[in-house]
Protein backbone atom coordinates (compact mmCIF):
# COMPACT_ATOMS: atom_id res chain seq x y z
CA UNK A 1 1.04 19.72 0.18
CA UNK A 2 4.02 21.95 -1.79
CA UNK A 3 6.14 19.57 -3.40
CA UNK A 4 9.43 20.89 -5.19
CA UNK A 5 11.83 19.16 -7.91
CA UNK A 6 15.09 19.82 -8.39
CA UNK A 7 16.43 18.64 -11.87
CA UNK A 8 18.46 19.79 -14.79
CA UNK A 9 15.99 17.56 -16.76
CA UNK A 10 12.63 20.08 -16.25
CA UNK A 11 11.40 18.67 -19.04
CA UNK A 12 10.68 15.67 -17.95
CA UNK A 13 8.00 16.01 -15.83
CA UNK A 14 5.37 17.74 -17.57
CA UNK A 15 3.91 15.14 -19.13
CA UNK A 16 3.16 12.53 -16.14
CA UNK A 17 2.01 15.45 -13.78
CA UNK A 18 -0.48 16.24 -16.43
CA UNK A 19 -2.03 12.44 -15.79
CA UNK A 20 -3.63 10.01 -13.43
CA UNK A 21 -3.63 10.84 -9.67
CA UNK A 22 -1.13 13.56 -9.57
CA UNK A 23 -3.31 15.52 -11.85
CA UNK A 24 -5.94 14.81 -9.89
CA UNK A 25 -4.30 16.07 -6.96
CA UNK A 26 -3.19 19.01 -8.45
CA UNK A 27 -6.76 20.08 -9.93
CA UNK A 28 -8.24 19.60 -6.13
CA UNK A 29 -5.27 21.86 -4.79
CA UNK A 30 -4.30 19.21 -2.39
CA UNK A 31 -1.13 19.04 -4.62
CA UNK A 32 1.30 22.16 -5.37
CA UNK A 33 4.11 21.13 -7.48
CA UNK A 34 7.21 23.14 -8.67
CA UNK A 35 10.13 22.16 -10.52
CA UNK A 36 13.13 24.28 -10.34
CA UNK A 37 15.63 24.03 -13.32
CA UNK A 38 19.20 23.78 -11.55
CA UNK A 39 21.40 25.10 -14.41
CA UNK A 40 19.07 28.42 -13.54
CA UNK A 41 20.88 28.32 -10.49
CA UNK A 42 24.59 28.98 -11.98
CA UNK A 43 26.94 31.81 -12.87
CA UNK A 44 29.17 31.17 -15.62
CA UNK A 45 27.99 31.32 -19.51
CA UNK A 46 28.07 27.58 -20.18
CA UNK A 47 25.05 26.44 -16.91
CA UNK A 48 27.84 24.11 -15.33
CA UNK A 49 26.13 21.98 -12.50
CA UNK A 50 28.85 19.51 -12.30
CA UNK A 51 32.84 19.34 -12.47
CA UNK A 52 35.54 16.43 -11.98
CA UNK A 53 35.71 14.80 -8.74
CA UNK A 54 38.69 16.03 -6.49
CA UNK A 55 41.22 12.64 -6.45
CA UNK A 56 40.94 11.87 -9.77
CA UNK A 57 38.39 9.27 -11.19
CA UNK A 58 35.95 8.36 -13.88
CA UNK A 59 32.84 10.25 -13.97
CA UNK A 60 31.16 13.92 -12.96
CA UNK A 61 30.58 14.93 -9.54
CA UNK A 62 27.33 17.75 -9.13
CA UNK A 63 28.42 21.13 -7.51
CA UNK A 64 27.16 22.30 -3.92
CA UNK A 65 27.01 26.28 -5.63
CA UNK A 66 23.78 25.70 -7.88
CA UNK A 67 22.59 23.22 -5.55
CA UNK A 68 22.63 25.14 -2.54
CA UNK A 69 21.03 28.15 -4.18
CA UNK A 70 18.06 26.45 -5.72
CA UNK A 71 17.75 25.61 -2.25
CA UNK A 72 17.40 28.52 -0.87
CA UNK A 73 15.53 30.34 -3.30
CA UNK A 74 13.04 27.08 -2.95
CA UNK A 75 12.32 28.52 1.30
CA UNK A 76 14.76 25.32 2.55
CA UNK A 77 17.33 26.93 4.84
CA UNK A 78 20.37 24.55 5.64
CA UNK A 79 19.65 21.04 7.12
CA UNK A 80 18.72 21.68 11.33
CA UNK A 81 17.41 25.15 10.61
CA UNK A 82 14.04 24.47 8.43
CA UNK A 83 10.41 23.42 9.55
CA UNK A 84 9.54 20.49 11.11
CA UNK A 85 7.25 20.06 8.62
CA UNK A 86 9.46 20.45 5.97
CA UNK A 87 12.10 17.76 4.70
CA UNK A 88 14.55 18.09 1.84
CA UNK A 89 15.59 15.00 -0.14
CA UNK A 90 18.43 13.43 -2.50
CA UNK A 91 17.74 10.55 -5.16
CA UNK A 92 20.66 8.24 -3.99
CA UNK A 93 21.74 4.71 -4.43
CA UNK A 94 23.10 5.06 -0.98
CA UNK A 95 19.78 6.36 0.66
CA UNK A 96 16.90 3.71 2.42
CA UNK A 97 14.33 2.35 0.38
CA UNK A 98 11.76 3.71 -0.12
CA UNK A 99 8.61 1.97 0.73
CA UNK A 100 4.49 2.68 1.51
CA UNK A 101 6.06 3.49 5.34
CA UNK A 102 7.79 6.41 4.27
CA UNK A 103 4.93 6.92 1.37
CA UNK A 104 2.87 7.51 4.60
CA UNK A 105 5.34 9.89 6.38
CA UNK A 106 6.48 11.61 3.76
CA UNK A 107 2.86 12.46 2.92
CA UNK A 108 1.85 14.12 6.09
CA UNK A 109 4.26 16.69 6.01
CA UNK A 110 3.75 20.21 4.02
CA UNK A 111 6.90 20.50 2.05
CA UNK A 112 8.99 18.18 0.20
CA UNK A 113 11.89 18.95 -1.89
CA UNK A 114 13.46 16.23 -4.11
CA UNK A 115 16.87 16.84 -5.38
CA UNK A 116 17.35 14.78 -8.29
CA UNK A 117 21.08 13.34 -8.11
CA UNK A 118 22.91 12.70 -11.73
CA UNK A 119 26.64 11.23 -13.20
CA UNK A 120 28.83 10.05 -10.44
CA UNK A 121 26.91 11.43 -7.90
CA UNK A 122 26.88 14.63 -5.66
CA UNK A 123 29.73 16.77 -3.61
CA UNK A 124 29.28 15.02 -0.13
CA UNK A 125 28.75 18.20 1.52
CA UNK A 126 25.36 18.46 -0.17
CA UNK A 127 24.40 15.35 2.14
CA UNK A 128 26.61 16.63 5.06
CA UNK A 129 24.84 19.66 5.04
CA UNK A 130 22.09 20.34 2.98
CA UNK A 131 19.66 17.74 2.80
CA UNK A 132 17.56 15.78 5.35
CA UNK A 133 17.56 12.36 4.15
CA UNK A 134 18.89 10.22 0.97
CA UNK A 135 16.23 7.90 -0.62
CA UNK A 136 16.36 5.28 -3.72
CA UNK A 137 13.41 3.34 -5.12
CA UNK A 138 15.71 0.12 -5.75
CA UNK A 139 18.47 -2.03 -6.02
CA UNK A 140 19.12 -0.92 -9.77
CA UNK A 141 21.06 1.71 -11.59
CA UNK A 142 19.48 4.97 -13.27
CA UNK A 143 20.45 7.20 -15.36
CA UNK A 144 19.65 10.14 -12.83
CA UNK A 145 16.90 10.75 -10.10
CA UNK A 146 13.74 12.00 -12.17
CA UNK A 147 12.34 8.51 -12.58
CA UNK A 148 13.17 7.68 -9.14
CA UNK A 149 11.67 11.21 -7.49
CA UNK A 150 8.11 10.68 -9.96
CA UNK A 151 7.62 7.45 -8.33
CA UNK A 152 7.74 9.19 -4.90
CA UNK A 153 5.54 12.27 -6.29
CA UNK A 154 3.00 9.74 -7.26
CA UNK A 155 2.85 7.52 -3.93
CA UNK A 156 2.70 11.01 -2.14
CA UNK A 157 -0.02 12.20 -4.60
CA UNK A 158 -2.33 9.48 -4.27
CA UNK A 159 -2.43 9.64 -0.19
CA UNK A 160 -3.41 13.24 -0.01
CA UNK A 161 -6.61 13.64 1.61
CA UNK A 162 -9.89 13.05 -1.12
CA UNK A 163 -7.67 12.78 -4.38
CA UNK A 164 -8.88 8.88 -4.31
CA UNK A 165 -12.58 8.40 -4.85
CA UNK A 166 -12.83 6.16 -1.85
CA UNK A 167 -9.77 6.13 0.65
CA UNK A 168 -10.31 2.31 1.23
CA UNK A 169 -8.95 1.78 -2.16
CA UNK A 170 -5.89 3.02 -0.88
CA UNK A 171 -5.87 1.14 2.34
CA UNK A 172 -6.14 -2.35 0.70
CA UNK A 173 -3.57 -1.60 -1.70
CA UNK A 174 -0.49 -3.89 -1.63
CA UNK A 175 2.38 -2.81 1.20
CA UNK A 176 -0.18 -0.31 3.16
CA UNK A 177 -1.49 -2.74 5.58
CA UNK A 178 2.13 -4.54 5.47
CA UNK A 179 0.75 -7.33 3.11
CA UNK A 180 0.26 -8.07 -0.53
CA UNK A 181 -3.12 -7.47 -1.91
CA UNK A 182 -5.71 -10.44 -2.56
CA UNK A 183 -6.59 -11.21 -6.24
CA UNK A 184 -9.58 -9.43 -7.49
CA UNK A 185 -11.93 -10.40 -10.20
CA UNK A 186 -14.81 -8.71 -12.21
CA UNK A 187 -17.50 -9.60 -15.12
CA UNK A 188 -17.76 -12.43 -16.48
CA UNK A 189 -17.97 -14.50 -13.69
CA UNK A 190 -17.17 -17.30 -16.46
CA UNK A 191 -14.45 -17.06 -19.27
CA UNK A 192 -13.99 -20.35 -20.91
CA UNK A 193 -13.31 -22.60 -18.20
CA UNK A 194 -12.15 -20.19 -15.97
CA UNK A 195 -14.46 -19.37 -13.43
CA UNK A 196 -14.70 -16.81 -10.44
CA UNK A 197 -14.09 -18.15 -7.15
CA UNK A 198 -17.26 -19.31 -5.52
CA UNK A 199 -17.10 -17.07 -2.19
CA UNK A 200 -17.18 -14.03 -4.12
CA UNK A 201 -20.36 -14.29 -5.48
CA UNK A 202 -21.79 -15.56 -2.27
CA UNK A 203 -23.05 -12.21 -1.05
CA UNK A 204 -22.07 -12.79 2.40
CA UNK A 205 -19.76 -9.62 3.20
CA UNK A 206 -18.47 -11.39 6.00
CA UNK A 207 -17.14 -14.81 4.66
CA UNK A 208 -15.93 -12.25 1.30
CA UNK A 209 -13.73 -10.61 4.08
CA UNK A 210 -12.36 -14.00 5.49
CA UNK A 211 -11.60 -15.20 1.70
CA UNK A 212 -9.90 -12.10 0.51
CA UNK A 213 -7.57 -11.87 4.35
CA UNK A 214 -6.78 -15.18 3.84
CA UNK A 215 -6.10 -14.64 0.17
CA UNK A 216 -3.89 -11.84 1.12
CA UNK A 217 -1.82 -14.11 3.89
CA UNK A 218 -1.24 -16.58 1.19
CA UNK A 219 0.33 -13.75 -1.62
CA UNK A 220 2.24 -12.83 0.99
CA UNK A 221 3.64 -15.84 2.27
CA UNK A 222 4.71 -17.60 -0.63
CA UNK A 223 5.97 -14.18 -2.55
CA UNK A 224 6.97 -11.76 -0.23
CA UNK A 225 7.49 -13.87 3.65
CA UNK A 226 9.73 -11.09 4.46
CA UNK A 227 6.83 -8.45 4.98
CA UNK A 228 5.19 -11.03 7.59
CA UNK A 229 7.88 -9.59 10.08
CA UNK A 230 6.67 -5.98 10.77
CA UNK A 231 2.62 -6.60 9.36
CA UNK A 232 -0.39 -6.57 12.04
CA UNK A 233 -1.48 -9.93 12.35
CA UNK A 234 -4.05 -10.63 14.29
CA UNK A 235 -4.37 -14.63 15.89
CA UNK A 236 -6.55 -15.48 13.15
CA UNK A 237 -4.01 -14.74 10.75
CA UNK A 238 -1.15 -16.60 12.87
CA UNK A 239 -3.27 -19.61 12.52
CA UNK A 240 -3.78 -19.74 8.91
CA UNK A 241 -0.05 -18.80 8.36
CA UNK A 242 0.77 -21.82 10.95
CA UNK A 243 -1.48 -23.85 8.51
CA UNK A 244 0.16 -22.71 5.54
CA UNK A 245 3.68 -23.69 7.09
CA UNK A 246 2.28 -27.23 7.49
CA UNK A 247 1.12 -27.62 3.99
CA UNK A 248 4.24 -26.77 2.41
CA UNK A 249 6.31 -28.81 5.21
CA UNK A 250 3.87 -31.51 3.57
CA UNK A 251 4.14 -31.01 0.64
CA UNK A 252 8.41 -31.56 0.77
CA UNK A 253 8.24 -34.38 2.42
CA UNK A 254 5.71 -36.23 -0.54
């Protein structure tokens, strides 16, 4: 996968790429990154990637010229006219969230360019015209899109094919399936008087499974009910939701 930044911060990826999955990605070739300075992308002797916002206002407004450029020297022709297999992206506040869906999308394809948005935001006809789709990581303000497009790099990173030692790990992480992860333990199996629930030393794979699914339901349920809507349940796990329900309609009424 070719993965391109856009920033007039370079500098500030270095450093994570060098770590954790992404270099690991990168050393197996299954990740090609590239960050593109923007002000490398301008004409006049002072690198100016923004200017004030037509209408009058507070703030700085990024140019389309540099922009557009750093586009096209990156292989994106203008939005409609690139690969299928290629999208081109804008940090935004306005954009959908980003989430392990669109991890898993995004990830499949063979190009992705991030355009990391600063100040008040970016000429409209970068969005109009330019770009594919505009992203954010949150409801919360940043000072510009770097942290926002390294989170993305990473989630994309750690889905590439064999960059995990064993893909399952991946798979039972929290949001893949749709649910929150179960609780996991490790040695001792006693710390004070805090011990290791019973099942998972049991041995049996099977009732391990059951514990750990149902564990799962639970997290889910009482942190995050809104990811029940679009998860696979099977009937198993609409019965122990059902009985969760009744325990804490029983429990308000005591």
């Amino acid at each position: 996968m070719k993965l391109t930044i856009i920033t007039i911060f370079p500098e500030f990826f270095p450093g994570p790429f060098g770590d954790g999955m992404i270099r690991v990605a990168r050393e197996k070739g299954k990740l090609d990154v590239n960050v593109v300075n923007l002000r490398d992308y301008t004409h006049d002797v002072h690198k100016t990637v923004d200017d004030a916002p037509f209408g009058g206002g507070p703030g700085m407004v990024m140019k389309i010229e540099p922009l557009h450029a750093a586009l096209e020297a990156s292989g994106n022709s203008i939005k409609g006219q690139r690969p299928a297999n290629s999208k081109v992206l804008l940090t935004s506040p306005q954009g959908r969230r980003f989430d392990q869906a669109t991890a898993i999308e995004w990830a499949a394809l063979e190009h992705v360019t991030i355009v990391c948005g600063r100040y008040k935001g970016v000429d409209e006809r970068v969005a109009e015209h330019l770009i594919d789709e505009e992203f954010s990581v949150g409801d919360f303000v940043l000072s510009g899109g770097e942290p926002a497009a390294l989170c993305v790099v990473d989630a994309l990173a750690r889905l590439q094919p064999d960059v995990l030692g064993r893909f399952d790990s991946a798979e039972s992480d929290s949001f893949h399936s749709g649910l929150l992860d179960c609780a996991y333990y490790t040695r001792p199996e006693v710390y004070g008087e805090w011990r290791v629930p019973e099942v998972l030393l049991s041995g049996h794979h099977a009732n391990v499974a059951k514990a750990r699914r149902e564990e799962s339901l639970r997290r889910t349920f009482e942190r995050r009910p809104d990811l029940l809507t679009g998860a696979p349940l099977t009937d198993a796990d609409r019965r122990f939701l059902i009985q969760l329900e009744r325990l804490r309609a029983a429990r308000r009424e005591t």
